[in-house]
C-alpha atoms as a PDB file:
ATOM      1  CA  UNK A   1      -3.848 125.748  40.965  1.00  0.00           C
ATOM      2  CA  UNK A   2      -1.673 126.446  38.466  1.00  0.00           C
ATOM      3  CA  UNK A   3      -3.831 128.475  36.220  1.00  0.00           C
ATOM      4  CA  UNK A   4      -4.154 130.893  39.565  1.00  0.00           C
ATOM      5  CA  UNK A   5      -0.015 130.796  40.204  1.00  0.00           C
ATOM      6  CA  UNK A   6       0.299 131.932  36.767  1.00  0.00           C
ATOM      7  CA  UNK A   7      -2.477 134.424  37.225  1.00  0.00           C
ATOM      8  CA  UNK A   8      -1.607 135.787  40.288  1.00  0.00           C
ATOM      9  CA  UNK A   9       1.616 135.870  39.713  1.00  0.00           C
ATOM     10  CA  UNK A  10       1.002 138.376  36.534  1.00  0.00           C
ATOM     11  CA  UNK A  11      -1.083 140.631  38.444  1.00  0.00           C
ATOM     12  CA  UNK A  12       0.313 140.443  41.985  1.00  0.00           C
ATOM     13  CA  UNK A  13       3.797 139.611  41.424  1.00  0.00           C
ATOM     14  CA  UNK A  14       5.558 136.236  42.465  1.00  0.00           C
ATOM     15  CA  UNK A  15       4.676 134.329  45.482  1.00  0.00           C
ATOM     16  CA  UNK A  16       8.340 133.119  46.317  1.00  0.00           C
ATOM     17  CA  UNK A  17       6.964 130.899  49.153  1.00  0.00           C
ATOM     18  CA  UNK A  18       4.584 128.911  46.522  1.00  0.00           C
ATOM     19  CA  UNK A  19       7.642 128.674  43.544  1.00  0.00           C
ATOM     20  CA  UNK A  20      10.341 127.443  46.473  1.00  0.00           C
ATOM     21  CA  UNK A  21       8.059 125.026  47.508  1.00  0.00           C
ATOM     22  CA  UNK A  22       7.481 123.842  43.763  1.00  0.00           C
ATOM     23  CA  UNK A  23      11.046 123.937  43.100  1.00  0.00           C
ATOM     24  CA  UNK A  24      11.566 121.559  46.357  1.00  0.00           C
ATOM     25  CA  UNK A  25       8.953 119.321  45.129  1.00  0.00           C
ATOM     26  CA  UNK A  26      10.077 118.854  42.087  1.00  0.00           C
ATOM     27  CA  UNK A  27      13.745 118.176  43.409  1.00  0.00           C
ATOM     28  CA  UNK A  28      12.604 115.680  45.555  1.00  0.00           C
ATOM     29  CA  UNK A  29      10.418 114.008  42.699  1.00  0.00           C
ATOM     30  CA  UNK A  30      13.253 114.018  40.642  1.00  0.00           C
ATOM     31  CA  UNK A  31      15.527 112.253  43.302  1.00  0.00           C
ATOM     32  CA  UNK A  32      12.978 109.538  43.632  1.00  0.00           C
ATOM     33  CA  UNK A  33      12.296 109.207  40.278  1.00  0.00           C
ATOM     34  CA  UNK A  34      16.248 108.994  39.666  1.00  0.00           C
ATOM     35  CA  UNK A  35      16.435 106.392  42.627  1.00  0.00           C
ATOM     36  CA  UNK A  36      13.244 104.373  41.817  1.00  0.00           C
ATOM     37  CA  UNK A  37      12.862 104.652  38.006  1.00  0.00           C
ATOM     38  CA  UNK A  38      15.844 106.145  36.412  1.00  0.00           C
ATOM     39  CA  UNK A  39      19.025 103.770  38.392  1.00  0.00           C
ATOM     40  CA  UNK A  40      16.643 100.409  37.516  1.00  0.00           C
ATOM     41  CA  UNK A  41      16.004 101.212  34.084  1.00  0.00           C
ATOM     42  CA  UNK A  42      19.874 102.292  33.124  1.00  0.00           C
ATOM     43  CA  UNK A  43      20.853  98.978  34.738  1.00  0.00           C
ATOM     44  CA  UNK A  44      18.251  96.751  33.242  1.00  0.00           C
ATOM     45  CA  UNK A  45      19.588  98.476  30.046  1.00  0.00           C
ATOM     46  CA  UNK A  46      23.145  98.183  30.431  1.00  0.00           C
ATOM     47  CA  UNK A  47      22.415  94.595  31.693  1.00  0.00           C
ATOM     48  CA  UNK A  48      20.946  93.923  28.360  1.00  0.00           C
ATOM     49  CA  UNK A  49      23.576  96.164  26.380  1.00  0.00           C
ATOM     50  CA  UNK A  50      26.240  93.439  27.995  1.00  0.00           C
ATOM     51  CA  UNK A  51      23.762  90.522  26.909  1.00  0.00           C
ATOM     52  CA  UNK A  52      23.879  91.464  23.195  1.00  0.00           C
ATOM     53  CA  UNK A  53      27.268  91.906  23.519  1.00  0.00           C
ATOM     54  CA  UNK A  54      27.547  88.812  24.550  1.00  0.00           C
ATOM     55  CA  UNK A  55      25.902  86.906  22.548  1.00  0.00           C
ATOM     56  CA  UNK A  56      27.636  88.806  19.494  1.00  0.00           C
ATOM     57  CA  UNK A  57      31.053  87.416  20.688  1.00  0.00           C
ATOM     58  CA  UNK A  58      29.212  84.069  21.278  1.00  0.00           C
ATOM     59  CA  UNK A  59      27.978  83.979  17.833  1.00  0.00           C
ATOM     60  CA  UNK A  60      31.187  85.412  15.953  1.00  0.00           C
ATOM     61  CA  UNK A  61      33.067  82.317  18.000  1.00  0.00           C
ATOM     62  CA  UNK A  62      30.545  79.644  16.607  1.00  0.00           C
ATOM     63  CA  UNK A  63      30.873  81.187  13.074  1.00  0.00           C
ATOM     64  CA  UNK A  64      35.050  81.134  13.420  1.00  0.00           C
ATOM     65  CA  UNK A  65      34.405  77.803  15.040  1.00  0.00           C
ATOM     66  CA  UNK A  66      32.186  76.328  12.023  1.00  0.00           C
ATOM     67  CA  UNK A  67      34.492  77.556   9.642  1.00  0.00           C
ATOM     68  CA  UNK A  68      37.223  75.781  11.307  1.00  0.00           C
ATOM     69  CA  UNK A  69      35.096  72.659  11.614  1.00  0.00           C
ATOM     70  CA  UNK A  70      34.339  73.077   7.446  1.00  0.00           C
ATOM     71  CA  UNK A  71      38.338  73.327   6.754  1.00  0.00           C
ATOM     72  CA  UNK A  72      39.157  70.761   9.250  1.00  0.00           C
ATOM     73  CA  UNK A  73      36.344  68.747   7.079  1.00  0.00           C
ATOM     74  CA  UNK A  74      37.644  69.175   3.980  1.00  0.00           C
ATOM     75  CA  UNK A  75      40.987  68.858   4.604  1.00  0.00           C
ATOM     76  CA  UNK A  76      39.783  65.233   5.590  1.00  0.00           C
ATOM     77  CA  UNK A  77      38.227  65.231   2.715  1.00  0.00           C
ATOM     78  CA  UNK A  78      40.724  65.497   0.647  1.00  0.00           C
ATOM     79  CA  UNK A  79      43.073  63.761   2.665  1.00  0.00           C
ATOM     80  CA  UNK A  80      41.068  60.648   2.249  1.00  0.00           C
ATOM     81  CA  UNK A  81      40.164  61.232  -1.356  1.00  0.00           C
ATOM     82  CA  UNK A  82      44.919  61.020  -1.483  1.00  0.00           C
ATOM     83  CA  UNK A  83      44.897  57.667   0.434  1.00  0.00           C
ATOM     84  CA  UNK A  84      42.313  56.546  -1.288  1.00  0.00           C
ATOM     85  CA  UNK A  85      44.088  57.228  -4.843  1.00  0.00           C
ATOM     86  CA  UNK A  86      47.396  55.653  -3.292  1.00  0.00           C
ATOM     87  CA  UNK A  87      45.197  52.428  -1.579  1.00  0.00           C
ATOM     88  CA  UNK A  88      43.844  52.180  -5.531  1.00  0.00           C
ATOM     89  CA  UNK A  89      47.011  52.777  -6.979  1.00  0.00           C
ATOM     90  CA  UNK A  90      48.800  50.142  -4.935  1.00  0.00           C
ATOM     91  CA  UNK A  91      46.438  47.330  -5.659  1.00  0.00           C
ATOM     92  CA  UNK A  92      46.685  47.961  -8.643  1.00  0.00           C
ATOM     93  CA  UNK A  93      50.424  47.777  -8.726  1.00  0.00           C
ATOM     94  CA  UNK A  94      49.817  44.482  -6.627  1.00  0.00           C
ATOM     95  CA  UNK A  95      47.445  43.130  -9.087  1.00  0.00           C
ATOM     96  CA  UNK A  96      50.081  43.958 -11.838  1.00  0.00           C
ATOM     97  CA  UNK A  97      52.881  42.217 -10.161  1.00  0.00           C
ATOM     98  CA  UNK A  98      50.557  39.145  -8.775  1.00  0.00           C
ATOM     99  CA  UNK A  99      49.551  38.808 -12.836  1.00  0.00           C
ATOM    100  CA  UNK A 100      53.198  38.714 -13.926  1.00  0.00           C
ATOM    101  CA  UNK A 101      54.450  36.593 -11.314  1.00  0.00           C
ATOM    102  CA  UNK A 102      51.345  34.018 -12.410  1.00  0.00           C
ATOM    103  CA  UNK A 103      52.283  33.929 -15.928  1.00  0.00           C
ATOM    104  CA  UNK A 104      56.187  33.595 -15.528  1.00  0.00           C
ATOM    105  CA  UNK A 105      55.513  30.845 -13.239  1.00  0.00           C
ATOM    106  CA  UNK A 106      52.864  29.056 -15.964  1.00  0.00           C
ATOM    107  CA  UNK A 107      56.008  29.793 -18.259  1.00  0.00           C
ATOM    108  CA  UNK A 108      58.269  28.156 -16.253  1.00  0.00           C
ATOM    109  CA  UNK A 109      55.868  25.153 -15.287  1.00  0.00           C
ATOM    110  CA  UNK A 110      54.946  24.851 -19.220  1.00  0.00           C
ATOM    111  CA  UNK A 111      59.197  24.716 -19.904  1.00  0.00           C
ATOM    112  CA  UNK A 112      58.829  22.289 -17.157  1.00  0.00           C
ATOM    113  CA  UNK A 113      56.047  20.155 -18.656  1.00  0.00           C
ATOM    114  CA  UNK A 114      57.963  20.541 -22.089  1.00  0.00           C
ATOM    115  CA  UNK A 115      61.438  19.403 -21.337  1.00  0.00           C
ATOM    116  CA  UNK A 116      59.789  16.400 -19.225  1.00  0.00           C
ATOM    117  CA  UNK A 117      57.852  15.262 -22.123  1.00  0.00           C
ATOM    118  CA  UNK A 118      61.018  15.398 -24.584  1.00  0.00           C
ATOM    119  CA  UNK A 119      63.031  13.581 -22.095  1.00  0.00           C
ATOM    120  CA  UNK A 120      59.490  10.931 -21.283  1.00  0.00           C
ATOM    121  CA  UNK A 121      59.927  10.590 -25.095  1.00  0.00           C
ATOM    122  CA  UNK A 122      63.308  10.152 -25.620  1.00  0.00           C
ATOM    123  CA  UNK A 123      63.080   7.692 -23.165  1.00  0.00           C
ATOM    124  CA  UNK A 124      60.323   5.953 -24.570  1.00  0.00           C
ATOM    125  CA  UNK A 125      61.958   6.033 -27.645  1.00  0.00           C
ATOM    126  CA  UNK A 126      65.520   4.179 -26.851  1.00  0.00           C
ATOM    127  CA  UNK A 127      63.090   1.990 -25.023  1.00  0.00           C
ATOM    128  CA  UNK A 128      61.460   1.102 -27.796  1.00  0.00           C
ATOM    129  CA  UNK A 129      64.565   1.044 -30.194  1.00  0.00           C
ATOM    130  CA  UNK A 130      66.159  -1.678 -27.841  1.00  0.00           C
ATOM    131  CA  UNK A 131      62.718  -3.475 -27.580  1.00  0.00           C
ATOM    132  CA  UNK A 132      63.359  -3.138 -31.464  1.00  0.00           C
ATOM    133  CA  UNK A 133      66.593  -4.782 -31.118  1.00  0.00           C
ATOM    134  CA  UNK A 134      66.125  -7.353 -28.920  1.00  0.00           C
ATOM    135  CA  UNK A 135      63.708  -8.394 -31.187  1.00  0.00           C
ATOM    136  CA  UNK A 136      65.826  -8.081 -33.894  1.00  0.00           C
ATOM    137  CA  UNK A 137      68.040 -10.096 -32.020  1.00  0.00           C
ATOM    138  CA  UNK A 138      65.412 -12.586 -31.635  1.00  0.00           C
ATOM    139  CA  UNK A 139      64.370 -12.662 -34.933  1.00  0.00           C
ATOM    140  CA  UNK A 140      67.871 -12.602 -36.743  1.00  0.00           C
ATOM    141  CA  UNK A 141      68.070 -15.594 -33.870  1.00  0.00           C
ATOM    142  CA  UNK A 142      64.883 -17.692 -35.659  1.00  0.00           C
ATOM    143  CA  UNK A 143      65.888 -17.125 -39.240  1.00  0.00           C
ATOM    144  CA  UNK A 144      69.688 -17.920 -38.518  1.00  0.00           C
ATOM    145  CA  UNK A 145      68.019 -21.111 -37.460  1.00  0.00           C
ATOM    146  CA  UNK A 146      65.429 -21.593 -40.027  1.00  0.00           C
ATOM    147  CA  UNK A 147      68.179 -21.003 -42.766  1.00  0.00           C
ATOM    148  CA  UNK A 148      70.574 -22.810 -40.414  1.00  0.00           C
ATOM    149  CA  UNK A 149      72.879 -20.175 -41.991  1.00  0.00           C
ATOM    150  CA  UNK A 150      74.705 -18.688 -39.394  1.00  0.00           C
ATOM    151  CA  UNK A 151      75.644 -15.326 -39.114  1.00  0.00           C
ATOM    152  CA  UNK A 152      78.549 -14.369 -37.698  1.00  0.00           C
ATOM    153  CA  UNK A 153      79.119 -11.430 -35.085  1.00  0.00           C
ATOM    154  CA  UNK A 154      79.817  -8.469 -37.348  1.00  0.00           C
ATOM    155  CA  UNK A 155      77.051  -9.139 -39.639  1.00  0.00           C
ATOM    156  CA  UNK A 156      74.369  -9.867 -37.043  1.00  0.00           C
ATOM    157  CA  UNK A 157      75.529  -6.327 -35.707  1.00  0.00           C
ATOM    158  CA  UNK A 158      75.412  -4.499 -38.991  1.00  0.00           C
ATOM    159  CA  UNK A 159      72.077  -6.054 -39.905  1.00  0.00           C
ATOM    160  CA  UNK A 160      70.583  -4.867 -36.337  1.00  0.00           C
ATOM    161  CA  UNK A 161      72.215  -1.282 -36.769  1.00  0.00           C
ATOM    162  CA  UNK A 162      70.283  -0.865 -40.394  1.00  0.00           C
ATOM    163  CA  UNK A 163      67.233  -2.472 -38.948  1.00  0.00           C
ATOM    164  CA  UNK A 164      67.215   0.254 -36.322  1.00  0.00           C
ATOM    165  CA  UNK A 165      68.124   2.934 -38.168  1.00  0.00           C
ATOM    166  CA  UNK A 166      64.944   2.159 -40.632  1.00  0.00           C
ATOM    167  CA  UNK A 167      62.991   2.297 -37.664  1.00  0.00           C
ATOM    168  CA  UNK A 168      64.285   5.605 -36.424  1.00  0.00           C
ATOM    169  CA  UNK A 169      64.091   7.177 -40.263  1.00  0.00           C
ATOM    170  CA  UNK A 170      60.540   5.543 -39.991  1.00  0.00           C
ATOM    171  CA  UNK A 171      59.639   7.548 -36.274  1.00  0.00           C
ATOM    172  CA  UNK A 172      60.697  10.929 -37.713  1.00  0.00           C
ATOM    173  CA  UNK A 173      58.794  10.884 -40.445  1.00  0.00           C
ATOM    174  CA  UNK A 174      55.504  10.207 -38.393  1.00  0.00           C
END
């Protein structure tokens, strides 16, 4: 049909009732093809023009949002690397102070010890230096009585003080 438009047209000239009715028909096929095919497909394609968009801005958020999460991570990070330093640092300072505090008081407890034993000795000592003289005493006592010589006060006492000086010269020697 439209090898014989074209070819009647050439030799008979145009057939305006034919071309106005093509020219309808393709109006009207292009109005449904604009209301059936063309409307649909611009939609479904702006519909999925605003998707990607979307889904750009939803993945640029979750990138800003996991480089937040990475700061916010290693500022922990490093935050509790700091109070971890300081919580060393501190018991060590503790451990310093609990050390020096332990051997002052061992000082102190060996001064203790010390000035007890001079003064347990010292004690034991004059003990001993008037068990010394009592039995000096006694014994001056027995010879005076074996000699039956008697000794009178001064020379008792002298004779005890030498006695217990020997004894004393004697101690500090040992």
């Amino acid at each position: 049909m439209n090898t014989t438009f074209l070819l009647s047209a050439t030799e008979q000239g145009v057939a305006w009732g034919d071309f106005i009715f093509y020219i309808v028909t393709f109006l009207i096929l292009l109005a449904l093809v604009k209301k059936f095919a063309w409307t649909p497909i611009t939609d479904m394609m702006e519909k999925r023009a605003t998707k990607i968009s979307n889904d750009i801005d939803s993945a640029e958020q979750a990138r800003q949002k996991a480089e937040e999460l990475v700061k916010k991570r290693d500022l922990a990070l490093k935050n509790s690397r700091s109070e971890a330093s300081q919580i060393i640092d501190r018991a060590k300072k503790n451990g310093e102070q609990q050390k020096a505090n332990i051997v002052s008081s061992a000082h102190e407890e060996v001064q203790t010890m010390k000035t007890n034993a001079k003064k347990d000795i010292q004690q034991e000592r004059q003990e001993a230096l008037d068990s010394v003289n009592d039995v000096a005493e006694l014994s001056i006592e027995i010879a005076s009585k074996i000699i039956r010589k008697e000794l009178t006060a001064d020379d008792q006492k002298a004779l005890v003080d030498s006695y217990i000086e020997g004894l004393g010269k004697q101690n500090e020697t040992r």
